[in-house]
N, C-alpha and C. Protein backbone atom coordinates (compact mmCIF):
# COMPACT_ATOMS: atom_id res chain seq x y z
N UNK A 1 0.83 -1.17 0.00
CA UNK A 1 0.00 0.00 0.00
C UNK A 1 0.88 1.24 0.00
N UNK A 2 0.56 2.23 -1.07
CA UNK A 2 1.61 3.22 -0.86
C UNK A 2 1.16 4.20 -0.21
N UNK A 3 1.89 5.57 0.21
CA UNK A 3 1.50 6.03 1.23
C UNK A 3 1.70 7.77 0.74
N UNK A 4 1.79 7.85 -0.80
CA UNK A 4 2.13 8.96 -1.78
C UNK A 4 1.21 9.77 -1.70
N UNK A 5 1.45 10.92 -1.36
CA UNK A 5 0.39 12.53 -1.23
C UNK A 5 -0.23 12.60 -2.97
N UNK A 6 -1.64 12.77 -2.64
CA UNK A 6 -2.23 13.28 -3.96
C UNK A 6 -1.89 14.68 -4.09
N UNK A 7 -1.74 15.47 -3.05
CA UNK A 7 -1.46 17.20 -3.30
C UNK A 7 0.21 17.50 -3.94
N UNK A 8 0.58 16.19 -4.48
CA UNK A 8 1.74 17.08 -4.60
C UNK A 8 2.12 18.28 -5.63
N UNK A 9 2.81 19.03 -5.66
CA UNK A 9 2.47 19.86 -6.97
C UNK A 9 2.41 19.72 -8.38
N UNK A 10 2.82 18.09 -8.84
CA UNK A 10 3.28 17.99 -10.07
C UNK A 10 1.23 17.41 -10.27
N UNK A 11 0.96 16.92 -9.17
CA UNK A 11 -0.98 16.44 -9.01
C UNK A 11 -1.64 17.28 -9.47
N UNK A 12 -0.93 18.50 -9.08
CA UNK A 12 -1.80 19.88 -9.00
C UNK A 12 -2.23 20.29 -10.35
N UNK A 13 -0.64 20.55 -10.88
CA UNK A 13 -0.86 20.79 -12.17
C UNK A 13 -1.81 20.03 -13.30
N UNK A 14 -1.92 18.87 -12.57
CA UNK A 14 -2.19 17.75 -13.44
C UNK A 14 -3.91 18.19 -13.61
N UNK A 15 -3.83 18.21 -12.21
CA UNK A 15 -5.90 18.50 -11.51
C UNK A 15 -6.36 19.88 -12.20
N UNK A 16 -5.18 20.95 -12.23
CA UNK A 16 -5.81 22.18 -12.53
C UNK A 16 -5.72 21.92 -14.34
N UNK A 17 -5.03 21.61 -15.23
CA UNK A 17 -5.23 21.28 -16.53
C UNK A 17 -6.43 19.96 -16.67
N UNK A 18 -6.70 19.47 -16.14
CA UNK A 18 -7.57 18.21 -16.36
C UNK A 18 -8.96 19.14 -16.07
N UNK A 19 -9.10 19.99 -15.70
CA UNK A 19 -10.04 20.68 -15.05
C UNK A 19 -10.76 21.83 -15.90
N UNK A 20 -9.48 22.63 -16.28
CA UNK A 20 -9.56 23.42 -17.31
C UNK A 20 -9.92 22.94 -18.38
N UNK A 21 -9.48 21.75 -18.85
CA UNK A 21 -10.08 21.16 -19.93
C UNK A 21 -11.45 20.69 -19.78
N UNK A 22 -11.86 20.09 -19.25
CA UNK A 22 -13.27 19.81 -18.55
C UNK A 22 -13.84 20.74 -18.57
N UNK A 23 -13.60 22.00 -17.95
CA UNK A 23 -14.72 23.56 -17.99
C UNK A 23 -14.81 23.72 -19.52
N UNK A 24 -13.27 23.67 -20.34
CA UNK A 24 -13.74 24.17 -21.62
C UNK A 24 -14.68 23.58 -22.80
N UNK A 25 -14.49 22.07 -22.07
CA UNK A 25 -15.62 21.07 -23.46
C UNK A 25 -16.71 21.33 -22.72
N UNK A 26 -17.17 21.51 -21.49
CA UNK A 26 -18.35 21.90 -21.29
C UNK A 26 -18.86 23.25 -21.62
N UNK A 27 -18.07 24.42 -21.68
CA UNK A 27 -18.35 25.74 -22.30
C UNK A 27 -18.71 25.72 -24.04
N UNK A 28 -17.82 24.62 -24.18
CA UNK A 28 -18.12 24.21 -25.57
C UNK A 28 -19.61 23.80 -26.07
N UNK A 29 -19.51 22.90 -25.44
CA UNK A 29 -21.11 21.57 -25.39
C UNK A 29 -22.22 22.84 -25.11
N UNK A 30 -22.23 23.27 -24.22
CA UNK A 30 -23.35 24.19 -23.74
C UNK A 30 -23.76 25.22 -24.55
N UNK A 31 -22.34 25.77 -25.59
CA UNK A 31 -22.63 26.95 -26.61
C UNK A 31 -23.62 26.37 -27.66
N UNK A 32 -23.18 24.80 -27.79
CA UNK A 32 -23.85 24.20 -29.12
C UNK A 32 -25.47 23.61 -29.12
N UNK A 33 -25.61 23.49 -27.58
CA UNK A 33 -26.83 22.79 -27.39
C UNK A 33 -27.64 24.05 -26.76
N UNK A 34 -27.30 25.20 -26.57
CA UNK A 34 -28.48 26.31 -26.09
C UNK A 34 -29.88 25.97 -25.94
N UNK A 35 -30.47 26.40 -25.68
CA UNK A 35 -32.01 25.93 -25.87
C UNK A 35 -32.58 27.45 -26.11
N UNK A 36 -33.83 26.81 -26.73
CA UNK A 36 -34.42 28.26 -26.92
C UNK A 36 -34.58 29.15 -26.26
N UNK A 37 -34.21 30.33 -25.93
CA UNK A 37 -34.95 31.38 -24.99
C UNK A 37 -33.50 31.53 -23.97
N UNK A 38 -32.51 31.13 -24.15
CA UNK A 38 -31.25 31.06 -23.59
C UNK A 38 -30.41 32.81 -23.85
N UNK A 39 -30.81 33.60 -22.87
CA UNK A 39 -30.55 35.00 -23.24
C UNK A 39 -29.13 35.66 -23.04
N UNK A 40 -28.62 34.10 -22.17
CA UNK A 40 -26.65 34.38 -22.18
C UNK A 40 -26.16 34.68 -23.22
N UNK A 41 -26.27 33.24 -23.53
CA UNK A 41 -25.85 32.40 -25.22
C UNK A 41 -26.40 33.26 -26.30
N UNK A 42 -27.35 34.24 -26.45
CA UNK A 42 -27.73 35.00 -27.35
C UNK A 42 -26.65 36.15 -27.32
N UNK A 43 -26.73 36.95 -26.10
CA UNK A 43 -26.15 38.03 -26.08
C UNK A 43 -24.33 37.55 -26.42
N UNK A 44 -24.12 36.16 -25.80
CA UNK A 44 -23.00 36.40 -25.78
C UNK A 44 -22.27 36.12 -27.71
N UNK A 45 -23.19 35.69 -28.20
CA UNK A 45 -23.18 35.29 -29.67
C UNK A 45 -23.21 36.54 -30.29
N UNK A 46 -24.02 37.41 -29.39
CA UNK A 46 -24.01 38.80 -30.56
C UNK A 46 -23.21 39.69 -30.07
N UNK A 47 -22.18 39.76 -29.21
CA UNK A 47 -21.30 40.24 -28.70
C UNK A 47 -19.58 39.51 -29.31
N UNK A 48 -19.88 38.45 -29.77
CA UNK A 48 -18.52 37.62 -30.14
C UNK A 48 -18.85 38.08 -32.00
N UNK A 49 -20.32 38.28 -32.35
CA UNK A 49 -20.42 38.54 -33.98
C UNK A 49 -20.15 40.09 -34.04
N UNK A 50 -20.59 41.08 -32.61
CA UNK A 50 -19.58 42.47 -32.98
C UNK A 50 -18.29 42.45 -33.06
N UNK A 51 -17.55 41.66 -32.04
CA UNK A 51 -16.00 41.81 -32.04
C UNK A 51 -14.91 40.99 -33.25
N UNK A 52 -16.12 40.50 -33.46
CA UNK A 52 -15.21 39.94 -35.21
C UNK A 52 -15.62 40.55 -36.20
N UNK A 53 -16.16 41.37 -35.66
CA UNK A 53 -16.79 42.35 -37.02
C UNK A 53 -15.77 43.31 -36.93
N UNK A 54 -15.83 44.00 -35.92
CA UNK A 54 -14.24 44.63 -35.51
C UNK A 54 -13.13 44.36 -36.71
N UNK A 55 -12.53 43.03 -35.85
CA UNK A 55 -11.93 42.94 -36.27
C UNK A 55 -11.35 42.76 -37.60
N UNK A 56 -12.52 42.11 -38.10
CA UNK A 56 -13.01 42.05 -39.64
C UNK A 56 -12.56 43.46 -40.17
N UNK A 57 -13.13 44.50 -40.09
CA UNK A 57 -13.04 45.84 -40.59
C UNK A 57 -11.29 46.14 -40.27
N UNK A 58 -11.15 45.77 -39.40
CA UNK A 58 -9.85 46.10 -39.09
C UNK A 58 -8.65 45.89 -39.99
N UNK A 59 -8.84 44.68 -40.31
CA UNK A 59 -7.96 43.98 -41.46
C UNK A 59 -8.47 44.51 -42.86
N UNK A 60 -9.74 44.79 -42.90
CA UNK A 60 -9.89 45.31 -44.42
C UNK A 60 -8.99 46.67 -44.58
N UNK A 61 -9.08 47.47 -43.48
CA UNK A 61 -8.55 49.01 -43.72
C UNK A 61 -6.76 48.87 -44.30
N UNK A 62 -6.52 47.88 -43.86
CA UNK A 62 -4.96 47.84 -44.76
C UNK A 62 -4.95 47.07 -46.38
N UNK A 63 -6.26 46.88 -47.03
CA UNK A 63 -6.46 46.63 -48.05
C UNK A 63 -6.24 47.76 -48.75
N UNK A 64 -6.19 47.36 -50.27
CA UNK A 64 -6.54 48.48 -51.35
C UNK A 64 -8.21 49.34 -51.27
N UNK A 65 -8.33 50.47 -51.92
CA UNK A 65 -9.66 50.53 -52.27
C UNK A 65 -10.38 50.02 -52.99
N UNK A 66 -10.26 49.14 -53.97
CA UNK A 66 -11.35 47.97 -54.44
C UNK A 66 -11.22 46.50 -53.14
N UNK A 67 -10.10 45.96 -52.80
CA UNK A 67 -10.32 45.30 -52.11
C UNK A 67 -10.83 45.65 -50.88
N UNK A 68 -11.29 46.52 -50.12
CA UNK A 68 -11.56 47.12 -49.27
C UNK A 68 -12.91 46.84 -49.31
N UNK A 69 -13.60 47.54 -49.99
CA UNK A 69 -15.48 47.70 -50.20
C UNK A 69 -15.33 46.07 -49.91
N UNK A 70 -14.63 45.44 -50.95
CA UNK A 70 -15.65 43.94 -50.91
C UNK A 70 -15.27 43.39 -49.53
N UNK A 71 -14.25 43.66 -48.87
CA UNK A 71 -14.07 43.08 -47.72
C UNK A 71 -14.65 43.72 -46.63
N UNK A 72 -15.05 44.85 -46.80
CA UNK A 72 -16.59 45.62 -45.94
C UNK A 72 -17.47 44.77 -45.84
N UNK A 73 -18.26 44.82 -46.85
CA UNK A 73 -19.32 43.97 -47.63
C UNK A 73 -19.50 42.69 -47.41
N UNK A 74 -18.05 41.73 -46.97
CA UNK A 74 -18.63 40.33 -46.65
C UNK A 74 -18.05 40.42 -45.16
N UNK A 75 -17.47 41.43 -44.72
CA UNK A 75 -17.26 41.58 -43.56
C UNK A 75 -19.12 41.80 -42.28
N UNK A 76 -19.54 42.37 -43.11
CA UNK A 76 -20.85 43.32 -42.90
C UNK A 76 -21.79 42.21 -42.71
N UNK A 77 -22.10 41.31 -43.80
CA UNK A 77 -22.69 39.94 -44.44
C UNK A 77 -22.09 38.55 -43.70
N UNK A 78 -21.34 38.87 -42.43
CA UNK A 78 -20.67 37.55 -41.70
C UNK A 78 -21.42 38.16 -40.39
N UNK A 79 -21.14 39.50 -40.00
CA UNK A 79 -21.73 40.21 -38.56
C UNK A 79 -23.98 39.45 -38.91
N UNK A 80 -24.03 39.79 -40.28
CA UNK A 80 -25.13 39.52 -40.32
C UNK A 80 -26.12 38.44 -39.89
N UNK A 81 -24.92 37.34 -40.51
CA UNK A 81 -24.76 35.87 -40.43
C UNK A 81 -25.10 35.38 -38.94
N UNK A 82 -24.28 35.45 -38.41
CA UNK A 82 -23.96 35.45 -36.66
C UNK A 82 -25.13 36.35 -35.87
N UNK A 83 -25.34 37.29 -36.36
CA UNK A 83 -26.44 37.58 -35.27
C UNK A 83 -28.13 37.21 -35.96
N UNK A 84 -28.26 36.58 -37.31
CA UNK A 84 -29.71 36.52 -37.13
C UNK A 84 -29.85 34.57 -36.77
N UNK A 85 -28.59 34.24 -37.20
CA UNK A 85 -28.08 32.48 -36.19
C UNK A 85 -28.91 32.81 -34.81
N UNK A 86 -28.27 33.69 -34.22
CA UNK A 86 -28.14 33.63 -32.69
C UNK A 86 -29.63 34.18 -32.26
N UNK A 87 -30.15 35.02 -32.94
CA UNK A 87 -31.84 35.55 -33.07
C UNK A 87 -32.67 34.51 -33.16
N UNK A 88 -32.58 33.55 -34.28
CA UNK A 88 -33.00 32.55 -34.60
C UNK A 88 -32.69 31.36 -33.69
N UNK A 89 -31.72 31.08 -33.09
CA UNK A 89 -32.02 30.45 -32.14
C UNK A 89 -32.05 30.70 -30.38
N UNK A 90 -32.40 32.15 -30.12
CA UNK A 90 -32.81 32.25 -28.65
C UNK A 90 -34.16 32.32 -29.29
N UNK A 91 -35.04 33.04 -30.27
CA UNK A 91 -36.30 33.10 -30.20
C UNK A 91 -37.05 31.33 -30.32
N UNK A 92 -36.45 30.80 -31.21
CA UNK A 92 -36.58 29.18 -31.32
C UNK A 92 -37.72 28.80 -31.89
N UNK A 93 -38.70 30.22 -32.43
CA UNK A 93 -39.70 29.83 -33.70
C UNK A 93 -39.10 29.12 -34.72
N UNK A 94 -39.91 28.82 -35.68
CA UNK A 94 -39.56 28.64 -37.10
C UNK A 94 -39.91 30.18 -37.76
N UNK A 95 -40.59 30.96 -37.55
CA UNK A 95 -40.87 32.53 -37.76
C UNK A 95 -39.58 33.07 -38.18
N UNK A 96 -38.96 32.94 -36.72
CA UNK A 96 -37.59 33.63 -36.50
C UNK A 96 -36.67 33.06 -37.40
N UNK A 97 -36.48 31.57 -37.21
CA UNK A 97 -35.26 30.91 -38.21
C UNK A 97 -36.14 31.09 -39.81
N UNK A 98 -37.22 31.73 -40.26
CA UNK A 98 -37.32 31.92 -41.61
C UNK A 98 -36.84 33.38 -41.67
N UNK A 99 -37.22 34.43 -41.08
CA UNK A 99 -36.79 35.65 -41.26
C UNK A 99 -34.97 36.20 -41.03
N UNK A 100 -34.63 35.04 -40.18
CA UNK A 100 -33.42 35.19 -40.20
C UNK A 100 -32.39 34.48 -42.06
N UNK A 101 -33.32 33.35 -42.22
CA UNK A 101 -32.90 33.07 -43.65
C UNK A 101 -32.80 34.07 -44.36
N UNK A 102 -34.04 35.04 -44.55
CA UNK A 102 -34.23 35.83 -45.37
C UNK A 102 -33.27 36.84 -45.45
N UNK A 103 -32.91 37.17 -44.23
CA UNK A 103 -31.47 38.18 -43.89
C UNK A 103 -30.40 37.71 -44.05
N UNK A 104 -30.27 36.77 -44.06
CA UNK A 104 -28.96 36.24 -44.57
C UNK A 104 -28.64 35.98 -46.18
N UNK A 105 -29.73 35.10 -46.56
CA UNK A 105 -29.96 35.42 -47.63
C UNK A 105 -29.51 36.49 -48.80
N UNK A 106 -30.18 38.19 -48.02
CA UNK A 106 -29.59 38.89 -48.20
C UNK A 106 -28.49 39.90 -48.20
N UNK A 107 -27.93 39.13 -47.04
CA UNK A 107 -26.83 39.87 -46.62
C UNK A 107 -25.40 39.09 -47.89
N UNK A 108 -25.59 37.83 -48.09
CA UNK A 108 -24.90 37.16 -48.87
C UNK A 108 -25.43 37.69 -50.39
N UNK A 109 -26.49 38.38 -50.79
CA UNK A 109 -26.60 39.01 -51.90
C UNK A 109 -25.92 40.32 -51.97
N UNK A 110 -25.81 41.17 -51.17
CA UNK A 110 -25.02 42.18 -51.14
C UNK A 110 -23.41 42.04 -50.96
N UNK A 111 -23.05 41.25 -50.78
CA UNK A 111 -21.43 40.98 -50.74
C UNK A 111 -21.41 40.18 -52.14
N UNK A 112 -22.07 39.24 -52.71
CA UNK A 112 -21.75 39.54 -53.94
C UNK A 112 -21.95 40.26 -54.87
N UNK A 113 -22.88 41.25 -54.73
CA UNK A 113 -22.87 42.13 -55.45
C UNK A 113 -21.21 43.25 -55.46
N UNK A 114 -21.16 43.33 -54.39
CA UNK A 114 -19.88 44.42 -54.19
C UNK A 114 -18.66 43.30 -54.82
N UNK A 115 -18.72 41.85 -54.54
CA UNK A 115 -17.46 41.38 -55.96
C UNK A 115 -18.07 41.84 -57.32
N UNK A 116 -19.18 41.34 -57.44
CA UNK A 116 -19.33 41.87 -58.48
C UNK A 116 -19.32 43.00 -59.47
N UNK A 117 -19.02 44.37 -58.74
CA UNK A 117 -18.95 45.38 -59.08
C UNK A 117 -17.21 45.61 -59.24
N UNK A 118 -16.49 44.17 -58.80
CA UNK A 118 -15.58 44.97 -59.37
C UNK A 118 -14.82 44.49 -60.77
N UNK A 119 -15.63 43.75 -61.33
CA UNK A 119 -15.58 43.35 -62.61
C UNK A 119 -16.03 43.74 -63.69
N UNK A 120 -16.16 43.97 -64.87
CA UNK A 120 -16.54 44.96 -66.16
C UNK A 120 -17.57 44.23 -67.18
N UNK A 121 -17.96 44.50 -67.76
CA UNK A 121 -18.55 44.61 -69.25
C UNK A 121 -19.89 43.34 -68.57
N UNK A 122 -19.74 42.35 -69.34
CA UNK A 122 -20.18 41.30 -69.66
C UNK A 122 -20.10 39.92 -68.86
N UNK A 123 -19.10 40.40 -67.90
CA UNK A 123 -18.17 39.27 -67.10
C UNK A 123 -19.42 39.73 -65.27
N UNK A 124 -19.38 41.12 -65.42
CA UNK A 124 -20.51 41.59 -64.23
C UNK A 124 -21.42 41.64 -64.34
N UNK A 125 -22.09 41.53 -65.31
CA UNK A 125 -23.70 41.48 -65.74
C UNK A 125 -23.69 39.53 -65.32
N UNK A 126 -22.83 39.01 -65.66
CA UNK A 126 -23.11 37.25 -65.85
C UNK A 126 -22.89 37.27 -64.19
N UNK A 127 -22.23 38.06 -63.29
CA UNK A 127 -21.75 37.60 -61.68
C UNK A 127 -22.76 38.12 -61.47
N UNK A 128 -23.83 39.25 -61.47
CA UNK A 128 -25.24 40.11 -61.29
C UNK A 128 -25.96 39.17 -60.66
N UNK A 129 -25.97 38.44 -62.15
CA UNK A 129 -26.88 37.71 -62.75
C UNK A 129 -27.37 36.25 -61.44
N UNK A 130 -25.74 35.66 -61.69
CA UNK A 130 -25.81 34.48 -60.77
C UNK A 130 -25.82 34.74 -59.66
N UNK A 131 -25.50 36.00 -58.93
CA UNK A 131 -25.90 36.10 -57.37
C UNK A 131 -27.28 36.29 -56.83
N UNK A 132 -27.94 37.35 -58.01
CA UNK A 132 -29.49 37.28 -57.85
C UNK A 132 -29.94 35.73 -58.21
N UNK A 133 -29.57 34.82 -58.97
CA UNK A 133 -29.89 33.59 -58.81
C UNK A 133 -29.68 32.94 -57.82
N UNK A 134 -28.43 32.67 -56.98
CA UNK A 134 -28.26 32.38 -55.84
C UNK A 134 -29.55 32.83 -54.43
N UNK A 135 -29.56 34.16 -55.10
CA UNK A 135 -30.33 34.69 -53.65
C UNK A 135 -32.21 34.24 -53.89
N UNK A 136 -32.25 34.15 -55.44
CA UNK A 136 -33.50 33.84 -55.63
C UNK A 136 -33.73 32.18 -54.84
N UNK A 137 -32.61 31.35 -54.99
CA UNK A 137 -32.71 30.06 -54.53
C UNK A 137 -32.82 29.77 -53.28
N UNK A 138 -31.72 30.36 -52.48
CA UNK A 138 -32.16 31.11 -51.29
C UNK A 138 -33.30 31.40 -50.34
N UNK A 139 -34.12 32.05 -51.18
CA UNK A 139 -35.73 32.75 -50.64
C UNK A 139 -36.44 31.53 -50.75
N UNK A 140 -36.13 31.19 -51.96
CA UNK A 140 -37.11 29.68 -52.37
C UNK A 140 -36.86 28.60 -51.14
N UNK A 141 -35.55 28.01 -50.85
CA UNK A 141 -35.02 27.32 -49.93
C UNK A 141 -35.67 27.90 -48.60
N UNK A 142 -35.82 28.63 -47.90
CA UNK A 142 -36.18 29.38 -46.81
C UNK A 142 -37.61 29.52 -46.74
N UNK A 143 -38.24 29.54 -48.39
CA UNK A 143 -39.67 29.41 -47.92
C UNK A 143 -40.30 28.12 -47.76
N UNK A 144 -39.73 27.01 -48.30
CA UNK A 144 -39.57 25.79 -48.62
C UNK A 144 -39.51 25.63 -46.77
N UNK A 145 -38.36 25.67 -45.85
CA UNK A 145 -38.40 25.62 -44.90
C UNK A 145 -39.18 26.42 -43.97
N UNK A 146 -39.82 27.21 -44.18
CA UNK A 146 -40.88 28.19 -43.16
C UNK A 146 -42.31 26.94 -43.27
N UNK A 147 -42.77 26.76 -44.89
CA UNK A 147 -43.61 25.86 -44.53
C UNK A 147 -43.19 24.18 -43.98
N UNK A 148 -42.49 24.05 -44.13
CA UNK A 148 -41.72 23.02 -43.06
C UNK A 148 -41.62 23.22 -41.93
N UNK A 149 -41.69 24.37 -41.37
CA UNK A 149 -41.68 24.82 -39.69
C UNK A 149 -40.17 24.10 -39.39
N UNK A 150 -39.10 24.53 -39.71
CA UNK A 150 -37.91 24.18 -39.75
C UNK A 150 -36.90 25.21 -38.85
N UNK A 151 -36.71 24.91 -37.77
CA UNK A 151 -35.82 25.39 -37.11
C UNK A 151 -34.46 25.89 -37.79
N UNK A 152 -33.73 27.11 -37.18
CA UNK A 152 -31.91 26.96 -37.92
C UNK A 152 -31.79 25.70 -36.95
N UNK A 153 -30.79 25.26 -37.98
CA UNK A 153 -30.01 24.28 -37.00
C UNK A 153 -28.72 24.26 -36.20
N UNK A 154 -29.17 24.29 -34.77
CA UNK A 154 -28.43 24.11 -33.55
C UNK A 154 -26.88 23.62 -33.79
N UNK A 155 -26.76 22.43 -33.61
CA UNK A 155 -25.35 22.20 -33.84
C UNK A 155 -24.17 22.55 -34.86
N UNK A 156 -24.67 22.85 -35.69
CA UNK A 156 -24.15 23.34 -36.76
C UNK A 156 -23.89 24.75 -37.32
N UNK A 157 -24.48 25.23 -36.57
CA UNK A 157 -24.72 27.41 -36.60
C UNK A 157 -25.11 27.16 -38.25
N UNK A 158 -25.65 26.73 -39.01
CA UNK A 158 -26.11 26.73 -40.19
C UNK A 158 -27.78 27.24 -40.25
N UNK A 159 -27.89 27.61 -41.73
CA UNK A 159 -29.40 28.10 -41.82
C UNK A 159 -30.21 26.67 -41.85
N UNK A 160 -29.25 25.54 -42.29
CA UNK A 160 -30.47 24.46 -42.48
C UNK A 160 -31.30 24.51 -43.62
N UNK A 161 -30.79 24.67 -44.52
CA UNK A 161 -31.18 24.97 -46.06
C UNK A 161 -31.77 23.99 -46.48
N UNK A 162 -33.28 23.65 -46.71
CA UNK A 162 -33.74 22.44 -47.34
C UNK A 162 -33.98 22.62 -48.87
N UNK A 163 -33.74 20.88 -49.06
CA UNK A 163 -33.55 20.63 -50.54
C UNK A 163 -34.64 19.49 -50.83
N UNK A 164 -35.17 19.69 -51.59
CA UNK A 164 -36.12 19.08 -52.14
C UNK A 164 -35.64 17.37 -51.73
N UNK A 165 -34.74 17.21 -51.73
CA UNK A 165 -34.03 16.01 -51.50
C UNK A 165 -33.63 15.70 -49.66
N UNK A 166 -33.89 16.40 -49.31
CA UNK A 166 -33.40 16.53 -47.68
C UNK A 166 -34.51 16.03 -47.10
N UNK A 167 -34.53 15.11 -46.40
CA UNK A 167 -35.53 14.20 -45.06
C UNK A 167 -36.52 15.06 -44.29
N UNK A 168 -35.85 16.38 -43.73
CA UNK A 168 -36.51 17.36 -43.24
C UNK A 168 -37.58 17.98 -43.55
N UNK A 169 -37.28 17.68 -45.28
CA UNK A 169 -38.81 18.54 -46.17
C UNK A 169 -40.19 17.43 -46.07
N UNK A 170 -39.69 16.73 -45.40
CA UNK A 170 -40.68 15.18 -45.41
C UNK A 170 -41.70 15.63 -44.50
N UNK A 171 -41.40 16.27 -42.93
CA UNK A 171 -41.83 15.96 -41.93
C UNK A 171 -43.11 16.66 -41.98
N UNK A 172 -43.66 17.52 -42.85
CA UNK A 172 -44.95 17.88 -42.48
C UNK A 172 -45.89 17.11 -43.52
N UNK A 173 -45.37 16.19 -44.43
CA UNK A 173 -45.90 15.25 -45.11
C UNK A 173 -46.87 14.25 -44.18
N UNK A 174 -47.81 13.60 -44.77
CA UNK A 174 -48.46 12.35 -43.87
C UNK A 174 -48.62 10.85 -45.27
N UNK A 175 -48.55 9.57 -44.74
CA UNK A 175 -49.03 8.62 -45.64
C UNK A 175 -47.89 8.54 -46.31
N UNK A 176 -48.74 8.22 -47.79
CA UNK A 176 -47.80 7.65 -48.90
C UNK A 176 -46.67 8.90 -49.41
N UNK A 177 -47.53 10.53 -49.54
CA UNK A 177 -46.42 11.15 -49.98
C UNK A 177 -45.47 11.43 -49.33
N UNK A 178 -45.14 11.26 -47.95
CA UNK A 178 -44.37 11.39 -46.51
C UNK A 178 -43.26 9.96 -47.47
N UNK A 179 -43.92 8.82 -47.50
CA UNK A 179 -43.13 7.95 -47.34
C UNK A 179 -42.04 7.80 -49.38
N UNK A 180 -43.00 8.21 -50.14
CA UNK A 180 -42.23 8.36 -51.62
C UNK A 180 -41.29 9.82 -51.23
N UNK A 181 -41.64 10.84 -51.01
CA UNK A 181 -40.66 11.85 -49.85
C UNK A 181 -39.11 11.30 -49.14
N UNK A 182 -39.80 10.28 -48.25
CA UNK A 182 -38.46 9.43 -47.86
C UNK A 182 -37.78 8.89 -48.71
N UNK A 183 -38.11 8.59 -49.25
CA UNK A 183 -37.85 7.27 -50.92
C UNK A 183 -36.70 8.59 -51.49
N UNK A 184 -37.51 9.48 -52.00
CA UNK A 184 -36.68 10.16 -52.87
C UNK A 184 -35.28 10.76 -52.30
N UNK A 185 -35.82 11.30 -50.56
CA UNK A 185 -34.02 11.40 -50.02
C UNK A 185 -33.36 10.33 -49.51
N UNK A 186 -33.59 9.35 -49.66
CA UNK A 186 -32.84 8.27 -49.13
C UNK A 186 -32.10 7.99 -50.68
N UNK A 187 -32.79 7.84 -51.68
CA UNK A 187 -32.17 7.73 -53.41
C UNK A 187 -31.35 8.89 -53.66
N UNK A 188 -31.43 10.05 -53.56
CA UNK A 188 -30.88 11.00 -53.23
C UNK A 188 -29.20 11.36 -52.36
N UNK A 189 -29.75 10.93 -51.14
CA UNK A 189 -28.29 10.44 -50.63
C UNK A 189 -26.95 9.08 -50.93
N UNK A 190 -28.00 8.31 -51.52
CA UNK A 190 -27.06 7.54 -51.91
C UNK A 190 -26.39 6.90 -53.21
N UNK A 191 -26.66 8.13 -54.33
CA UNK A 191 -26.51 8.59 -55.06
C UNK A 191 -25.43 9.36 -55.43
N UNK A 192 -24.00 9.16 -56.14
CA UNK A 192 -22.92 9.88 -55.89
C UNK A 192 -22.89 11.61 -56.02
């Protein structure tokens, strides 16, 4: 039987890093699983999407002036990102996670627009073109999920973008079209 002190200092170190690590996967775990109506985790999400916005701007100002705007612009369109996430999930409607699509949506239409402006003739009319397509797909995707009553999704800080092909678009289905629904994303996924 040995008769060795657990306090010794080399323990200590051991206890206070084993510990620290422990607080931090749980600071971790807890950011990802919030629950709705969680007004820490909101504020503290829209307080971490100002200070990278910051910083964001910060780094653009030693750009050129064309590279500059666009790095405004998706700088602007990331702050956007992050706080209608974090809106969308303390309010924890599907309301909220559709109107937050919609803002994002557009916030990602306006940063490509500003690349796009810095290209000429024929080459910016075709980038115009495909970002308003993007954003049209977008709205579609988002309304697609509002009548789905589709949450953003939690673990992932993603909008949760449904696709005609995605399981999720199933769930307000009933019967046979619920189950040819399944059919088609299950063929879908396993499908290269």
């Amino acid at each position: 039987m040995s008769t060795t002190s657990l306090s010794t200092p080399d323990s200590l170190n051991l206890r206070s890093v084993g510990v620290a690590t422990l607080l931090l996967g749980a600071a971790t775990c807890w950011a990802l699983t919030q629950a709705a109506g969680d007004k820490v985790a909101y504020e503290q999400s829209r307080a971490e999407a100002a200070q990278q916005f910051k910083t964001a701007l910060a780094q653009c100002g030693q750009q050129s002036v064309r590279d500059k705007d666009v790095c405004q612009a998706t700088a602007k369109a990331e702050r956007t990102k992050r706080e209608q996430r974090a809106e969308a999930l303390y309010k924890g409607t599907p309301e909220a996670a559709h109107k937050a699509r919609l803002a994002i949506a557009q916030a990602d239409l306006q940063a490509s627009l500003r690349v796009c402006d810095q290209r000429a003739g024929a080459t910016a009319r075709t980038c115009k073109l495909e970002a308003r397509k993007q954003f049209d797909q977008a709205k579609a995707e988002a309304d697609q999920a509002s009548r789905n009553r589709l949450p953003i999704d939690k673990s992932l800080g993603e909008t949760g973008r449904v696709h005609a092909n995605d399981p999720r678009a199933c769930d307000t289905l009933e019967g046979g079209a619920k189950h040819a629904c399944l059919g088609r994303a299950a063929q879908a996924a396993s499908s290269p």
